[in-house]
Protein backbone atom coordinates (compact mmCIF):
# COMPACT_ATOMS: atom_id res chain seq x y z
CA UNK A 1 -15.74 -45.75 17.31
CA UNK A 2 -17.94 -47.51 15.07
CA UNK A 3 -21.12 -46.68 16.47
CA UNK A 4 -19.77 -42.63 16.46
CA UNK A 5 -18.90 -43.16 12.10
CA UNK A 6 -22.65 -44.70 12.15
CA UNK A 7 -24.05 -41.94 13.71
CA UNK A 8 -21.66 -39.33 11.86
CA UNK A 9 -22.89 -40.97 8.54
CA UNK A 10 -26.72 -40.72 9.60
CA UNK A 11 -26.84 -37.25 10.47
CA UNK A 12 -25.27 -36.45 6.88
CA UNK A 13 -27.40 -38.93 5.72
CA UNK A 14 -25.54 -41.65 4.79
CA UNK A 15 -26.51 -45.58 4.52
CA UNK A 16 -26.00 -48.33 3.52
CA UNK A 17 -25.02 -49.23 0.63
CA UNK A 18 -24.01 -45.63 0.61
CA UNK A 19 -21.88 -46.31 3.40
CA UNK A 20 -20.71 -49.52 5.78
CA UNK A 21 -18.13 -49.75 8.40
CA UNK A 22 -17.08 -52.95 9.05
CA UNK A 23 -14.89 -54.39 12.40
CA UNK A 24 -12.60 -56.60 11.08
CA UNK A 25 -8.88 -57.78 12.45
CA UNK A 26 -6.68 -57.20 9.35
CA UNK A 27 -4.67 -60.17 9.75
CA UNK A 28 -7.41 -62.52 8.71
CA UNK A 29 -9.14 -61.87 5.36
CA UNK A 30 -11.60 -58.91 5.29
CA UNK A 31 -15.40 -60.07 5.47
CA UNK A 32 -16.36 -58.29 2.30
CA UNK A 33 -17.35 -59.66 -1.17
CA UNK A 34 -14.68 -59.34 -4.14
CA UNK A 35 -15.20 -56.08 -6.67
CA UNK A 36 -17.44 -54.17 -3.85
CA UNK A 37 -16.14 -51.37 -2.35
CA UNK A 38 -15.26 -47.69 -4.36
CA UNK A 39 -13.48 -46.11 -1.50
CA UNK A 40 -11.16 -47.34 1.40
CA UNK A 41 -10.29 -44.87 3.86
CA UNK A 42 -7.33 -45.94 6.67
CA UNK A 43 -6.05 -43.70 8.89
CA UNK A 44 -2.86 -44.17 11.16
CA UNK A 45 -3.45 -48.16 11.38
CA UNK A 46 -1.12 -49.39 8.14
CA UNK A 47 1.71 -48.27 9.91
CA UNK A 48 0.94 -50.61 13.27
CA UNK A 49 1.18 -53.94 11.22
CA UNK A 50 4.31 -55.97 11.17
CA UNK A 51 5.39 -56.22 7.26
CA UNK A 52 3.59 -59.29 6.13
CA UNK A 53 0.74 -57.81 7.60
CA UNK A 54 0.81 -54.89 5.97
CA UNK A 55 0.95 -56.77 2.39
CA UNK A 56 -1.72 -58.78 3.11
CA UNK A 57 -3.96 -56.06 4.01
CA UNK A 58 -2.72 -54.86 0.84
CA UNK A 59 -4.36 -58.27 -1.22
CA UNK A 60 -7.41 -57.80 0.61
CA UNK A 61 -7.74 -54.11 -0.43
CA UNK A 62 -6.68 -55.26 -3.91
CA UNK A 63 -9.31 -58.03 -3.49
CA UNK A 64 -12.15 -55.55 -2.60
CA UNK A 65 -12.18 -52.71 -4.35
CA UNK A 66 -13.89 -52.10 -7.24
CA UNK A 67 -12.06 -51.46 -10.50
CA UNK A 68 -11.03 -47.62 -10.34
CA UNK A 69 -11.83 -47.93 -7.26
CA UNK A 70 -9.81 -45.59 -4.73
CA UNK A 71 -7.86 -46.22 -1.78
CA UNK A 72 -6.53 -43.53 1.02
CA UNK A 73 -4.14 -44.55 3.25
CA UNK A 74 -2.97 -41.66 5.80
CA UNK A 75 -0.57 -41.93 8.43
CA UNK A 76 1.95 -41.20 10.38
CA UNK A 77 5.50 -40.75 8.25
CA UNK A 78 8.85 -39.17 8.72
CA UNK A 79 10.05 -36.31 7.38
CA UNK A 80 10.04 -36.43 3.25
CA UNK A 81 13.55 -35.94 3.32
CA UNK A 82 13.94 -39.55 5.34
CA UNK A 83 11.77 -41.39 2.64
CA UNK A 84 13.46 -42.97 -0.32
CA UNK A 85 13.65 -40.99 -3.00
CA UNK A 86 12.44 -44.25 -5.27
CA UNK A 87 9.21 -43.73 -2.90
CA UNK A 88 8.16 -40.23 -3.14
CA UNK A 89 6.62 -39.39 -6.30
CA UNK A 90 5.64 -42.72 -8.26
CA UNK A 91 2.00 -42.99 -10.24
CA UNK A 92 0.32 -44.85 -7.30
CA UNK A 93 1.96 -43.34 -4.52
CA UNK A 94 2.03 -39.45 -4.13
CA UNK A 95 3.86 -38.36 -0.70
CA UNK A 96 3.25 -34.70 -0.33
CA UNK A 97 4.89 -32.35 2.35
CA UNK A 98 2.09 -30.98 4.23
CA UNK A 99 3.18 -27.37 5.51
CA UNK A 100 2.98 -27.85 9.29
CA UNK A 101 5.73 -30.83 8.99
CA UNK A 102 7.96 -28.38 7.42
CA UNK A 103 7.76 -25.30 9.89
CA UNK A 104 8.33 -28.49 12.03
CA UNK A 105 11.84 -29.90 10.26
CA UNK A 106 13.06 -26.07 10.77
């Protein structure tokens, strides 16, 4: 999967520092320097880890990124009706209802 992003990220031209993708296993800490990253991208893995798992990938992410740095986190959710309401629309979390989930829900 890794090699596939490398070679996505070369044809568009793309490298490092531009870019880096990095193996890690996210219950250790991540092998990447404090302050140094501007964008994380996760998709459908958050949701695998057990709950302290999840919050310490969370201090790692925290730990990494650069100030106003930007995180993106998609994955797999229930309907927006079965999320708490406290959860839905706060300043650093934004769940939208994507269209297809709603013809879905009908």
């Amino acid at each position: 999967m890794i090699a596939r992003a490398r070679s996505n990220a070369a044809a568009k031209g793309f490298k490092p520092p531009q870019v880096a993708f990095v193996k890690a296993l996210l219950t250790e800490p991540l092998p990447i320097q404090s302050n140094s990253v501007d964008c994380i991208l996760s998709n459908c893995v958050v949701n695998l880890l057990p709950p302290e798992g999840k919050a310490s990938l969370l201090k790692e992410v925290t730990r990494i990124l650069k100030p106003g740095g930007r995180v993106v986190l998609d994955d797999v959710r229930p309907p927006l009706s079965h999320v708490p309401k406290c959860l839905r629309f706060t300043r650093d979390l934004d769940c939208r209802e994507e269209e297809h989930s709603r013809e879905h829900e009908e």
